[in-house]
Protein backbone atom coordinates (compact mmCIF):
# COMPACT_ATOMS: atom_id res chain seq x y z
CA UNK A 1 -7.49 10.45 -8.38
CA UNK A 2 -9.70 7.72 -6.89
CA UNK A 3 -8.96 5.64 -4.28
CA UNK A 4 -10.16 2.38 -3.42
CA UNK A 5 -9.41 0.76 -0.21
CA UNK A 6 -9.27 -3.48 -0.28
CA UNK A 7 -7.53 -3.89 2.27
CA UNK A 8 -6.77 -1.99 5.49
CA UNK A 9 -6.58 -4.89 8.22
CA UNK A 10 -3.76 -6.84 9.70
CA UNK A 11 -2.77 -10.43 9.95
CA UNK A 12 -4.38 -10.36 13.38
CA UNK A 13 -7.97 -10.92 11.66
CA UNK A 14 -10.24 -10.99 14.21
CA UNK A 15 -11.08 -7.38 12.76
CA UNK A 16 -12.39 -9.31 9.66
CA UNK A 17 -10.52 -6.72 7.72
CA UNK A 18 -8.11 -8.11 4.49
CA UNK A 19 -4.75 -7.08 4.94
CA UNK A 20 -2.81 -4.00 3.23
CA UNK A 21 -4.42 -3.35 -0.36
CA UNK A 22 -5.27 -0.18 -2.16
CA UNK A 23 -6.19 0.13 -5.76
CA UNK A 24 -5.19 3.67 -7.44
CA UNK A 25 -7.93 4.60 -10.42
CA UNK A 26 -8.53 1.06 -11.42
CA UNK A 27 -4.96 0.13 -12.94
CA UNK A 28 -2.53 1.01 -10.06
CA UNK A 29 -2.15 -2.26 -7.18
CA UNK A 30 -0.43 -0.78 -4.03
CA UNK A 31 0.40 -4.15 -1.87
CA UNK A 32 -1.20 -7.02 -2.42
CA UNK A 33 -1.75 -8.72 1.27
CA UNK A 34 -4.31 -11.78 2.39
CA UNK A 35 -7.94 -11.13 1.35
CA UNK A 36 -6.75 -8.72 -1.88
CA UNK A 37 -7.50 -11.28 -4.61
CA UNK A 38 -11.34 -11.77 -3.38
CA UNK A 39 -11.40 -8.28 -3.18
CA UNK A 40 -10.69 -7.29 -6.32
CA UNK A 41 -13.58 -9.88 -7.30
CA UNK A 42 -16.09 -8.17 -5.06
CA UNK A 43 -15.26 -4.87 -6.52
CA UNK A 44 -15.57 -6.32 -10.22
CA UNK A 45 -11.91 -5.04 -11.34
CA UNK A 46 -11.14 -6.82 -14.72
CA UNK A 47 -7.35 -7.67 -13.96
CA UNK A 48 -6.40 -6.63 -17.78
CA UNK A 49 -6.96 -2.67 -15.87
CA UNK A 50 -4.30 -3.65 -13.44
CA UNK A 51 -0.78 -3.90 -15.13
CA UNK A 52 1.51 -2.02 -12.39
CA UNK A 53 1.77 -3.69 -8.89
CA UNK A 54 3.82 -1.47 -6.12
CA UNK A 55 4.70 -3.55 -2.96
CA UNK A 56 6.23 -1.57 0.11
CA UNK A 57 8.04 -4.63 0.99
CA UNK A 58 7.98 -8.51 1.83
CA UNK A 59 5.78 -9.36 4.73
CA UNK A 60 3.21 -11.74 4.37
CA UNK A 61 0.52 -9.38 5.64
CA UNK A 62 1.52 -7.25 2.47
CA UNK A 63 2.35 -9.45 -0.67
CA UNK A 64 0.93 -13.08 -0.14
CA UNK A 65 -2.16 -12.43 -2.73
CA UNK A 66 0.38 -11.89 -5.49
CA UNK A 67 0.49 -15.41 -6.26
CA UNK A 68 -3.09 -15.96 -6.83
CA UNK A 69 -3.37 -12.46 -8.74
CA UNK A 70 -0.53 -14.17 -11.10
CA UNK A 71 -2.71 -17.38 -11.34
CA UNK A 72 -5.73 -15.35 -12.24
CA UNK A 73 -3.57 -13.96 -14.97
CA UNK A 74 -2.24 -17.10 -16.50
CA UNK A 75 -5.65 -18.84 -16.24
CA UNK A 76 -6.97 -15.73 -18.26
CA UNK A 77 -5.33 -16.49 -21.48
CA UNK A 78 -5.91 -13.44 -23.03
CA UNK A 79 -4.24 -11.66 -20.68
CA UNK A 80 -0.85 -13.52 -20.75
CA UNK A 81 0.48 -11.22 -23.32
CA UNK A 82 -0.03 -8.25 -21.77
CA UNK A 83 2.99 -6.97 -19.50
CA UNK A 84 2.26 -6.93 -15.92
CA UNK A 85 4.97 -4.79 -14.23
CA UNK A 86 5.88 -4.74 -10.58
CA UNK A 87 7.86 -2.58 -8.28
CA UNK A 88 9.10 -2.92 -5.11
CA UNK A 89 12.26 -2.21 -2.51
CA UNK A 90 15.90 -3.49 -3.38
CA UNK A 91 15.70 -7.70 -3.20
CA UNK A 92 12.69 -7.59 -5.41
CA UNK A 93 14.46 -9.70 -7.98
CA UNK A 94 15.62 -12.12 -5.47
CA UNK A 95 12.59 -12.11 -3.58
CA UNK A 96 10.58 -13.05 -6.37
CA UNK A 97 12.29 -15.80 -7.59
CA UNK A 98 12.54 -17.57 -4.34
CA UNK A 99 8.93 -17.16 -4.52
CA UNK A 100 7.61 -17.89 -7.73
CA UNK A 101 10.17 -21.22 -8.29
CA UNK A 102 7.51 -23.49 -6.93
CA UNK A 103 5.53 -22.18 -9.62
CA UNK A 104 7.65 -22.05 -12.52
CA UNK A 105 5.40 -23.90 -15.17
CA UNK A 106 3.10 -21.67 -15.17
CA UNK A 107 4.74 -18.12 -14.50
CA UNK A 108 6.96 -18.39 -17.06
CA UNK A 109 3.89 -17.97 -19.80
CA UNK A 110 3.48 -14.78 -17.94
CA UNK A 111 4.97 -11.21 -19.60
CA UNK A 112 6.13 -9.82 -15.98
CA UNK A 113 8.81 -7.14 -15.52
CA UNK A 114 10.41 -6.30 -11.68
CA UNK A 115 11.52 -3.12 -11.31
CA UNK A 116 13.74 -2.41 -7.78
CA UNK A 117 13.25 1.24 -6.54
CA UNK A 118 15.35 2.70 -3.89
CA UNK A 119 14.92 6.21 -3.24
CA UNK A 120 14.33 7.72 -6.17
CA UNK A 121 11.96 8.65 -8.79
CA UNK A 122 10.30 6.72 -11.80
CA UNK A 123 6.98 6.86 -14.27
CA UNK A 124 4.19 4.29 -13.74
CA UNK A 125 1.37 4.75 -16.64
CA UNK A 126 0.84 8.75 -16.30
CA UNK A 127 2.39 8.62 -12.30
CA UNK A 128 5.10 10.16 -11.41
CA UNK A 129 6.43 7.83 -8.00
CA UNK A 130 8.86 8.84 -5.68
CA UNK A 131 10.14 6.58 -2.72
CA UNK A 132 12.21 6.71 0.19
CA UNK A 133 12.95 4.20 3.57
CA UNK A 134 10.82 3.58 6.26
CA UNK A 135 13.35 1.14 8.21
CA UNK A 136 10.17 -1.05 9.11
CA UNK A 137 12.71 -3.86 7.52
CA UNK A 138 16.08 -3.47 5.87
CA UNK A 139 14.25 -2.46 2.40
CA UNK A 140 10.93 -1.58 3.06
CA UNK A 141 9.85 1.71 1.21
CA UNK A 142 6.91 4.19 1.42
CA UNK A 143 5.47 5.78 -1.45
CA UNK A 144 4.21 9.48 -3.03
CA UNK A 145 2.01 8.78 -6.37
CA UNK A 146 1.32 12.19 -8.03
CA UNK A 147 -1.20 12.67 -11.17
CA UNK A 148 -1.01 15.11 -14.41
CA UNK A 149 -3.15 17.14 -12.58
CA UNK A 150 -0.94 17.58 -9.75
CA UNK A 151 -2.79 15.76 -7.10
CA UNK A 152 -1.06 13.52 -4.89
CA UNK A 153 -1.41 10.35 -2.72
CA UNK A 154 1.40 8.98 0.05
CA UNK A 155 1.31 5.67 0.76
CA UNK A 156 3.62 4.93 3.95
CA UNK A 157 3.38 0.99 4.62
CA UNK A 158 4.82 0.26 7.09
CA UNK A 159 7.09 1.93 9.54
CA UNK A 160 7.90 3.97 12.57
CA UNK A 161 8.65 7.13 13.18
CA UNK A 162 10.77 8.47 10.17
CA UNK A 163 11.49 11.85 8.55
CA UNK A 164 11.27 10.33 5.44
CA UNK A 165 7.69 9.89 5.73
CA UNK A 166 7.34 13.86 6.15
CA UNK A 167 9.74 14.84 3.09
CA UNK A 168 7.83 12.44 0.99
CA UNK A 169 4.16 13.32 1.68
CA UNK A 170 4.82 16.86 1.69
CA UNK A 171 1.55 18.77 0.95
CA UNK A 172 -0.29 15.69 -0.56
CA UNK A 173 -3.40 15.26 -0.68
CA UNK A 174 -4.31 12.21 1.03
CA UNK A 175 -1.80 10.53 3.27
CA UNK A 176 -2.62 6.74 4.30
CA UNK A 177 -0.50 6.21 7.08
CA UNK A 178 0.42 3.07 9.36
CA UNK A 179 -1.35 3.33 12.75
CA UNK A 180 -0.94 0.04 13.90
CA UNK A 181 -0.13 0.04 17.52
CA UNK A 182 -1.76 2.48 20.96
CA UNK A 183 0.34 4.62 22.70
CA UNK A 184 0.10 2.17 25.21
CA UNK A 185 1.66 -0.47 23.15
CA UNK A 186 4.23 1.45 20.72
CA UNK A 187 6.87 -0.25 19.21
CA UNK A 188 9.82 1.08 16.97
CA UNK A 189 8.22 -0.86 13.57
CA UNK A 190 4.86 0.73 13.68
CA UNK A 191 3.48 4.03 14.32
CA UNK A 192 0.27 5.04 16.54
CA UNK A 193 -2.59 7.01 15.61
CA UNK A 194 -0.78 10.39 17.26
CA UNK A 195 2.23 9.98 15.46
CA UNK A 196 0.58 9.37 12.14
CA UNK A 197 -1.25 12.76 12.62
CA UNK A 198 1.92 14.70 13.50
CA UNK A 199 3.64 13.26 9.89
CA UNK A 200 0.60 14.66 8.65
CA UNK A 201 0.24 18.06 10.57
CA UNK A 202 4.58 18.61 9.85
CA UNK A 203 4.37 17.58 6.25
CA UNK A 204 1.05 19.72 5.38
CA UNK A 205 -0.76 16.75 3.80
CA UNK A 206 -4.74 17.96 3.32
CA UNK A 207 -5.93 14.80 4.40
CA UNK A 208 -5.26 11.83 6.59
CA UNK A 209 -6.25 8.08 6.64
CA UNK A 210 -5.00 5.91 9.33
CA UNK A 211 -4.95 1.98 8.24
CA UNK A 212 -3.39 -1.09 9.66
CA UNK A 213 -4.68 -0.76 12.66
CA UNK A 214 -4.25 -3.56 14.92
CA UNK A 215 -7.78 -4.74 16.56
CA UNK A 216 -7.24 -3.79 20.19
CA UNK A 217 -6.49 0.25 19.05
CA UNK A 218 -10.09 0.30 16.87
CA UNK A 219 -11.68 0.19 20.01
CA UNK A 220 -9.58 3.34 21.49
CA UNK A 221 -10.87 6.00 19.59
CA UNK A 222 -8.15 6.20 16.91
CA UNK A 223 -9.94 9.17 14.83
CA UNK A 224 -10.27 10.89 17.94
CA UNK A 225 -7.10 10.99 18.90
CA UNK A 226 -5.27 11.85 16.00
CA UNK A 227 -7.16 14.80 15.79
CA UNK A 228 -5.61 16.70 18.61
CA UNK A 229 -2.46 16.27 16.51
CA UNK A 230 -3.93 17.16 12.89
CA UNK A 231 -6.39 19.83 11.68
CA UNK A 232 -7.36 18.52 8.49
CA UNK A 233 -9.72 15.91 8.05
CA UNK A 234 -9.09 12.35 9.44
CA UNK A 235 -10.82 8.74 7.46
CA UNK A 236 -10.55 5.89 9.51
CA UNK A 237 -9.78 3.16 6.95
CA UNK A 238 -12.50 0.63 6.27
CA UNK A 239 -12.14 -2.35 3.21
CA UNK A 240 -14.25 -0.67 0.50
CA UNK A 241 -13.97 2.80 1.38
CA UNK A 242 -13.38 4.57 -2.08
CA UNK A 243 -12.08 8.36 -1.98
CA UNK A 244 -11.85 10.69 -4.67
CA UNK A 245 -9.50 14.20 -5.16
């Protein structure tokens, strides 16, 4: 499985980090937040590899590049016939609409398919994705994509402390996890670099990446201090990082 981080920043941007985006062996989109769409450019990623988008759940910081990924479809007429599906918590189909009305003329052309997930289990391309809660808001949902070969990638979003994120990314092999806030600062929405490594210490994942890091806790020594929580090996989330397993 490769990885490739294109987002890991916040909407606080004086990081100059884009906002949540990962891309999942060239043809898997999970979120799709400010800064994603030039990404993807940079990167050279044809959009005809990318047919399955997976959004964790409504905040802008998260799904306000979706738009002009949509656009870049339509404008790419070859590409208007080929079905773009997207998944996402319960709403999605309400959510989208409200969205996408001011756009109408155009999106209609497009061959788009929503698909809501709540916590349970589907097939995207040769995936198998699971999902539960994270209670960061009424729908949001984290996310555990596993490979024929058996490896695995979680995918949390956003959220605070939550069992959930433990059943889900049992034993996986890379866990990207929501750091956003210092100890100093915790809040019930986000978790901190600490509790990010004990999900991944209680669920056995073999490696951690903390993302979404808001810009004062870069400066703290996040790596550092997940690792008196977590014995496996820690990535500090950068835009471009790729990783492979």
């Amino acid at each position: 499985m490769r990885v490739r981080v294109l987002g890991c920043g916040t909407i606080a941007g004086r990081t100059g980090r884009n906002c949540s985006g990962y891309l999942i062996d060239e043809q898997i989109l999970l979120d799709c937040g400010p800064g994603i769409w030039s990404a993807l450019y940079s990167a050279e990623q044809p959009l005809k590899q990318i047919n399955h988008i997976l959004l964790s759940h409504f905040h802008v910081d998260h799904i306000s590049d979706l738009i002009p990924f949509l656009w870049g479809r339509w404008v790419l007429e070859d590409e208007r016939g080929s079905l773009l599906s997207i998944y996402g918590p319960v709403g999605l189909n309400g959510w989208f609409k409200k969205m996408t009305t001011p756009h109408s003329d155009w999106i209609k052309d497009l061959a788009i398919s929503l698909h809501e997930l709540g916590n349970k289990k589907t097939e995207v391309c040769s995936y198998t994705v699971e999902t539960r809660s994270t209670g960061h808001t009424a729908n949001s949902i984290c996310f555990k994509l596993s490979d024929p070969r058996g490896k695995s990638l979680f995918y949390s979003g956003d959220s605070g402390w939550n069992e959930n994120l433990i059943e889900l990314s049992a034993r996986c092999d890379l866990a990207i996890i929501d750091s956003a806030n210092s100890s100093e600062n915790k809040t019930e929405d986000h978790l901190t670099p600490e509790l990010a490594a004990r999900v991944a210490s209680s669920s056995g994942a073999k490696r951690l990446m903390l993302t979404h890091l808001y810009p004062e806790v870069w400066d703290t020594g996040p790596a550092e201090k997940a690792a008196k929580h977590f014995n496996g090996e820690i990535l500090l989330a950068r835009d471009r990082l790729v990783v492979f397993f």
